[in-house]
N, C-alpha and C. Protein backbone atom coordinates (compact mmCIF):
# COMPACT_ATOMS: atom_id res chain seq x y z
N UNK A 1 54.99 -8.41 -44.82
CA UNK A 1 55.01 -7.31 -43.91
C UNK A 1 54.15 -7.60 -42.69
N UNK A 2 54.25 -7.00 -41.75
CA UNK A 2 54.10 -7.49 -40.57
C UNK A 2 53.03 -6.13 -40.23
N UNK A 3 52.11 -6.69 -39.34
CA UNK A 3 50.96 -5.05 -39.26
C UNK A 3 51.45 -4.86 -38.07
N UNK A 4 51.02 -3.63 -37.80
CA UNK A 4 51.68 -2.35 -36.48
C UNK A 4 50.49 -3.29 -35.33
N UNK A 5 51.30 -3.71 -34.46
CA UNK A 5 50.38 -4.03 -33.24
C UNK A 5 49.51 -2.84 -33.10
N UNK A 6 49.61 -1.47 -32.66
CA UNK A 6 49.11 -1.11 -32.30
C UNK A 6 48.02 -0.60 -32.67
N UNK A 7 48.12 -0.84 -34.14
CA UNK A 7 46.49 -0.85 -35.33
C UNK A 7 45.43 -2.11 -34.79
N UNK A 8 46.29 -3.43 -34.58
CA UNK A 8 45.68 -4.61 -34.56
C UNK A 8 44.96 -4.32 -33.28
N UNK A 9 45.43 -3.86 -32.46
CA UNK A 9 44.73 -3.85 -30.82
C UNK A 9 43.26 -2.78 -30.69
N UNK A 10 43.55 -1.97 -31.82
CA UNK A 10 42.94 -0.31 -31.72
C UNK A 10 41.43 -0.83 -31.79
N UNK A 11 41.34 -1.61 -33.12
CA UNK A 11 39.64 -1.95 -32.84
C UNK A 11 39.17 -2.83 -31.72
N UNK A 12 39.95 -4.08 -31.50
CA UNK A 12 39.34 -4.60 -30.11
C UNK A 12 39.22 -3.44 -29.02
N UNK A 13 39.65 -2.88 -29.22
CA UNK A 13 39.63 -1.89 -28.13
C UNK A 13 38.09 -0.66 -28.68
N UNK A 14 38.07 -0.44 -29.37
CA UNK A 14 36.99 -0.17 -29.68
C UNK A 14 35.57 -0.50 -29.46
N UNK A 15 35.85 -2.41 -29.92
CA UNK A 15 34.97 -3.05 -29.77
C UNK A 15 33.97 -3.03 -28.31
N UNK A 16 35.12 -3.32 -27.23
CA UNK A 16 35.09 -3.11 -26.03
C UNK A 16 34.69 -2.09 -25.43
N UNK A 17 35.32 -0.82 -25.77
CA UNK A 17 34.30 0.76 -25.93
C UNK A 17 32.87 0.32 -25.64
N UNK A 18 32.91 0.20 -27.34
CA UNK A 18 30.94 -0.24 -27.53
C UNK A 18 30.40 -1.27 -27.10
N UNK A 19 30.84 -2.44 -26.70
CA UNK A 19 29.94 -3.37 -25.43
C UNK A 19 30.10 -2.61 -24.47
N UNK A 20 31.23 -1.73 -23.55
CA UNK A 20 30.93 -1.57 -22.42
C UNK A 20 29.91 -0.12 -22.53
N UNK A 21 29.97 0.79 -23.37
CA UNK A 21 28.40 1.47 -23.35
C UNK A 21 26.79 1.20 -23.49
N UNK A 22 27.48 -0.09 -24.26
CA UNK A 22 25.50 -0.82 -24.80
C UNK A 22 25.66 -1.64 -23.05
N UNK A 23 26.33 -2.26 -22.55
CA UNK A 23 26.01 -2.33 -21.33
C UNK A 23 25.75 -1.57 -20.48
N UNK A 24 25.86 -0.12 -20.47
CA UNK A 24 25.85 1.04 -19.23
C UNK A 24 24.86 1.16 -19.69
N UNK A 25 24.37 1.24 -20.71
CA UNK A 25 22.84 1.67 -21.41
C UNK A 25 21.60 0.54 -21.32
N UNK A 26 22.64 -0.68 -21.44
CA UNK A 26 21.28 -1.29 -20.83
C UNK A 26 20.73 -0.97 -18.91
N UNK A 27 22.34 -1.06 -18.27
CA UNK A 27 22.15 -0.84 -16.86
C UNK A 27 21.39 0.58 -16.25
N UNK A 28 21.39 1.39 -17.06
CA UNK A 28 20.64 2.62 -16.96
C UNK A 28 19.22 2.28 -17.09
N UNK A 29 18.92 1.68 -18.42
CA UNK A 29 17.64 1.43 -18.90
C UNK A 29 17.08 0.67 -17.70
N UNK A 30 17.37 -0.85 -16.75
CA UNK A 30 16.86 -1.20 -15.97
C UNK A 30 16.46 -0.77 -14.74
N UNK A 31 17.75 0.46 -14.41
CA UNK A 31 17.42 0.85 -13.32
C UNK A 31 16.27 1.90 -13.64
N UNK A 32 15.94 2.61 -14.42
CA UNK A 32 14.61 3.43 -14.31
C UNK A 32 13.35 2.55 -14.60
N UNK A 33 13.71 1.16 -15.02
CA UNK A 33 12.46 0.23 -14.48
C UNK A 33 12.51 -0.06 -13.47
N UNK A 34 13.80 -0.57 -12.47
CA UNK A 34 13.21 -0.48 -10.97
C UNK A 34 12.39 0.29 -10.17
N UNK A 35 13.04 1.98 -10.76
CA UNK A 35 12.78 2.86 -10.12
C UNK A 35 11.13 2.88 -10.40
N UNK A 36 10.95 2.69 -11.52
CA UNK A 36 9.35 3.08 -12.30
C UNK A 36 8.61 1.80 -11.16
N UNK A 37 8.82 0.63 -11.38
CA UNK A 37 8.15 -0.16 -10.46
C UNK A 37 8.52 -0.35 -8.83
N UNK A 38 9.34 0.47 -8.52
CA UNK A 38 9.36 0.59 -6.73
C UNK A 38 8.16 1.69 -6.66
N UNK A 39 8.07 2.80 -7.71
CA UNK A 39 7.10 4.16 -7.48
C UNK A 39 5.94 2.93 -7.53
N UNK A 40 6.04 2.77 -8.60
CA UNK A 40 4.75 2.15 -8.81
C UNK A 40 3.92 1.08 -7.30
N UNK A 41 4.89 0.25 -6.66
CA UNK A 41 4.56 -0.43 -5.51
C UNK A 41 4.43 0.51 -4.73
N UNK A 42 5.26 1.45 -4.54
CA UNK A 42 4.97 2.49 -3.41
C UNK A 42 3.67 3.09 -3.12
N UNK A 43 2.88 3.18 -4.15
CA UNK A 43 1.64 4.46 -4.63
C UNK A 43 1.00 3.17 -4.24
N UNK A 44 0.94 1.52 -4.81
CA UNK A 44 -0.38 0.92 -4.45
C UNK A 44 0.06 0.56 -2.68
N UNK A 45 1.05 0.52 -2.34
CA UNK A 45 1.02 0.18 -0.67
C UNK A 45 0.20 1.53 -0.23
N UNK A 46 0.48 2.99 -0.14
CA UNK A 46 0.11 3.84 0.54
C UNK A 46 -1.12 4.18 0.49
N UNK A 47 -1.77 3.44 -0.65
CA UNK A 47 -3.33 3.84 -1.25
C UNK A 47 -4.20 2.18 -0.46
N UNK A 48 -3.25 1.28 -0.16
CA UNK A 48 -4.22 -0.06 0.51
C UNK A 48 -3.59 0.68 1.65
N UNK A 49 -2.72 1.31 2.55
CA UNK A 49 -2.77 1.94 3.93
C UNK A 49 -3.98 2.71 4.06
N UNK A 50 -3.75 3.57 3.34
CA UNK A 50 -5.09 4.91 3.19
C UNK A 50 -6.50 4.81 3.16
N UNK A 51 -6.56 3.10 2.41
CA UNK A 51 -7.98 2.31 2.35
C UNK A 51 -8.15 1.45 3.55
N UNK A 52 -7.21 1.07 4.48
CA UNK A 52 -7.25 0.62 5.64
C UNK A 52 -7.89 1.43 6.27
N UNK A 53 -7.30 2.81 6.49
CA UNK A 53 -7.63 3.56 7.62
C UNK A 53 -9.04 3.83 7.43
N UNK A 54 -9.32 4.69 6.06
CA UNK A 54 -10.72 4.27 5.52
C UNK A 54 -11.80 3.42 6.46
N UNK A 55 -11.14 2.55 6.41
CA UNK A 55 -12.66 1.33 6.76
C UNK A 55 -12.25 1.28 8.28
N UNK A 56 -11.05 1.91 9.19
CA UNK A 56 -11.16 1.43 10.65
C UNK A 56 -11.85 2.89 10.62
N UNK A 57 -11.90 3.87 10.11
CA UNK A 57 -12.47 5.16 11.12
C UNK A 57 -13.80 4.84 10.11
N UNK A 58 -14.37 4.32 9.25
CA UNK A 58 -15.91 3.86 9.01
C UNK A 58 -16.41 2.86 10.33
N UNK A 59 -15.53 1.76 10.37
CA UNK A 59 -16.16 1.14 11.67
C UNK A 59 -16.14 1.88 13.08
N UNK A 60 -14.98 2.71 13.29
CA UNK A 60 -15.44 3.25 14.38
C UNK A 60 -16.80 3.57 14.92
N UNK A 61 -16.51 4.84 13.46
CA UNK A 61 -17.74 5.88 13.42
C UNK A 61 -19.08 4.79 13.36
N UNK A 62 -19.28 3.69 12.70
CA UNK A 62 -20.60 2.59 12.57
C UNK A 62 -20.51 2.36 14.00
N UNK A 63 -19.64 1.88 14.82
CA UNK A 63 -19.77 1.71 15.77
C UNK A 63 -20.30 2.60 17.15
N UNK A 64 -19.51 3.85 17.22
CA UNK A 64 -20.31 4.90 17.63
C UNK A 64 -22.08 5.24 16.99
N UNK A 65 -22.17 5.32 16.43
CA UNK A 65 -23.60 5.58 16.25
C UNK A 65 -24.88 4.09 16.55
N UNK A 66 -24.29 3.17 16.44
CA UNK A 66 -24.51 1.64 16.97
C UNK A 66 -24.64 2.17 18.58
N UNK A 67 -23.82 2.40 18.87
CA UNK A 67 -23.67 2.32 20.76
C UNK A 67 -24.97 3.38 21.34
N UNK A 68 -24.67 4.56 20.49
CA UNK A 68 -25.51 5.49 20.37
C UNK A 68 -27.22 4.75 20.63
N UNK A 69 -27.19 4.81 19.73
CA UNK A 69 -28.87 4.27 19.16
C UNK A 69 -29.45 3.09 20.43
N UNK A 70 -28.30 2.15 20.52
CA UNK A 70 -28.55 1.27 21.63
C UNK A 70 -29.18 1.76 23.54
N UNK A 71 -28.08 3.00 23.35
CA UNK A 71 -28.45 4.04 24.75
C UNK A 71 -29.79 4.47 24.68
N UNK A 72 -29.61 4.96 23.80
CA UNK A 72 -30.97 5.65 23.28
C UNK A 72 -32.55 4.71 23.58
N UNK A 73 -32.10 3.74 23.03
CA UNK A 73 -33.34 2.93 22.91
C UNK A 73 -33.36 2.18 24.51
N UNK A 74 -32.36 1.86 25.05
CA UNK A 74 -32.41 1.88 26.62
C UNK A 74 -33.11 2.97 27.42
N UNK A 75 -32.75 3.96 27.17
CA UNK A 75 -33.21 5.22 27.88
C UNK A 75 -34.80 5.29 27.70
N UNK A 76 -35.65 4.57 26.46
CA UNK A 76 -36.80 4.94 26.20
C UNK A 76 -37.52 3.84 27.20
N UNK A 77 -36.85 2.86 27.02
CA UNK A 77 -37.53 1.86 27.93
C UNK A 77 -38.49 2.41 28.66
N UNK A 78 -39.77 1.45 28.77
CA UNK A 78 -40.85 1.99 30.01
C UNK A 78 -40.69 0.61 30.83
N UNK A 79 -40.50 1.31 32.19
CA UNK A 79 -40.23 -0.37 33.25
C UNK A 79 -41.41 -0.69 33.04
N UNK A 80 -41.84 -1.88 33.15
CA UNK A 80 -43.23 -3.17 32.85
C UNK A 80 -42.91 -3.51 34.30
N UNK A 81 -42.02 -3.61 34.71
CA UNK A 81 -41.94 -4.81 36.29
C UNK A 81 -43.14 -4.22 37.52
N UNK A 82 -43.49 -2.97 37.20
CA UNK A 82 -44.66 -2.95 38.38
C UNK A 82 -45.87 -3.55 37.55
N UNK A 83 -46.34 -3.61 36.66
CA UNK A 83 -47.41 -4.47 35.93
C UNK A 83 -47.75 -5.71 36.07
N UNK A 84 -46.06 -6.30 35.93
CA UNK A 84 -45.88 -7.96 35.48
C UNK A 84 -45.20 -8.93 36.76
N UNK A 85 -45.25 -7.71 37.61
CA UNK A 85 -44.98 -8.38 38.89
C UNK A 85 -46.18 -8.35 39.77
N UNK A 86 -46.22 -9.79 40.68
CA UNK A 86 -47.59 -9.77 41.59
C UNK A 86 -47.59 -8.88 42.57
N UNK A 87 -48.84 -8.69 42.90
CA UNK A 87 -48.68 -7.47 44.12
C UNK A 87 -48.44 -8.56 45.54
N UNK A 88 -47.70 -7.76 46.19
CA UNK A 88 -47.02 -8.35 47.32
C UNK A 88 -48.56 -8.63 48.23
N UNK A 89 -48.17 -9.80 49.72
CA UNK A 89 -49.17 -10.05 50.55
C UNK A 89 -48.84 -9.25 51.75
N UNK A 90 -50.55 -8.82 52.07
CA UNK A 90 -50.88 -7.73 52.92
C UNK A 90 -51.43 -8.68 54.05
């Protein structure tokens, strides 16, 4: 006796079913690891931006109070040049 093709085909076809879901399931599974590690790169880029800016408005600000202090200590100056200069001829 001869078997019904269409029994013989039914499980390959089955088979095929279930590889092509354990494949959608793996392709699912990877993509929420991309997704998990793009978040993940995303959060450390915006946090070394955030630590950039950090340290340019610290140097600013070091710098302003630098410039500061420098004026400052200009301004206190006492001129010496009538002291340390000779007196002119009379």
């Amino acid at each position: 006796m001869m078997a019904d093709p269409a029994t013989q085909t039914k499980p390959n076809e089955t088979e095929a079913e279930t590889l092509a879901r354990f494949l959608e399931l793996e392709l699912i599974q990877k993509r929420a690891a991309w997704k998990h590690a793009s978040a993940r790169r995303r959060n450390v880029r915006s946090l070394a931006f955030a630590f950039i800016f950090l340290v340019v408005i610290a140097c600013l600000f070091g710098a302003y109070f630098v410039f500061m202090r420098v004026n400052e200590e200009r301004g206190n100056q006492h001129p010496h040049s009538n002291t340390t200069a000779p007196a002119p001829n009379r």
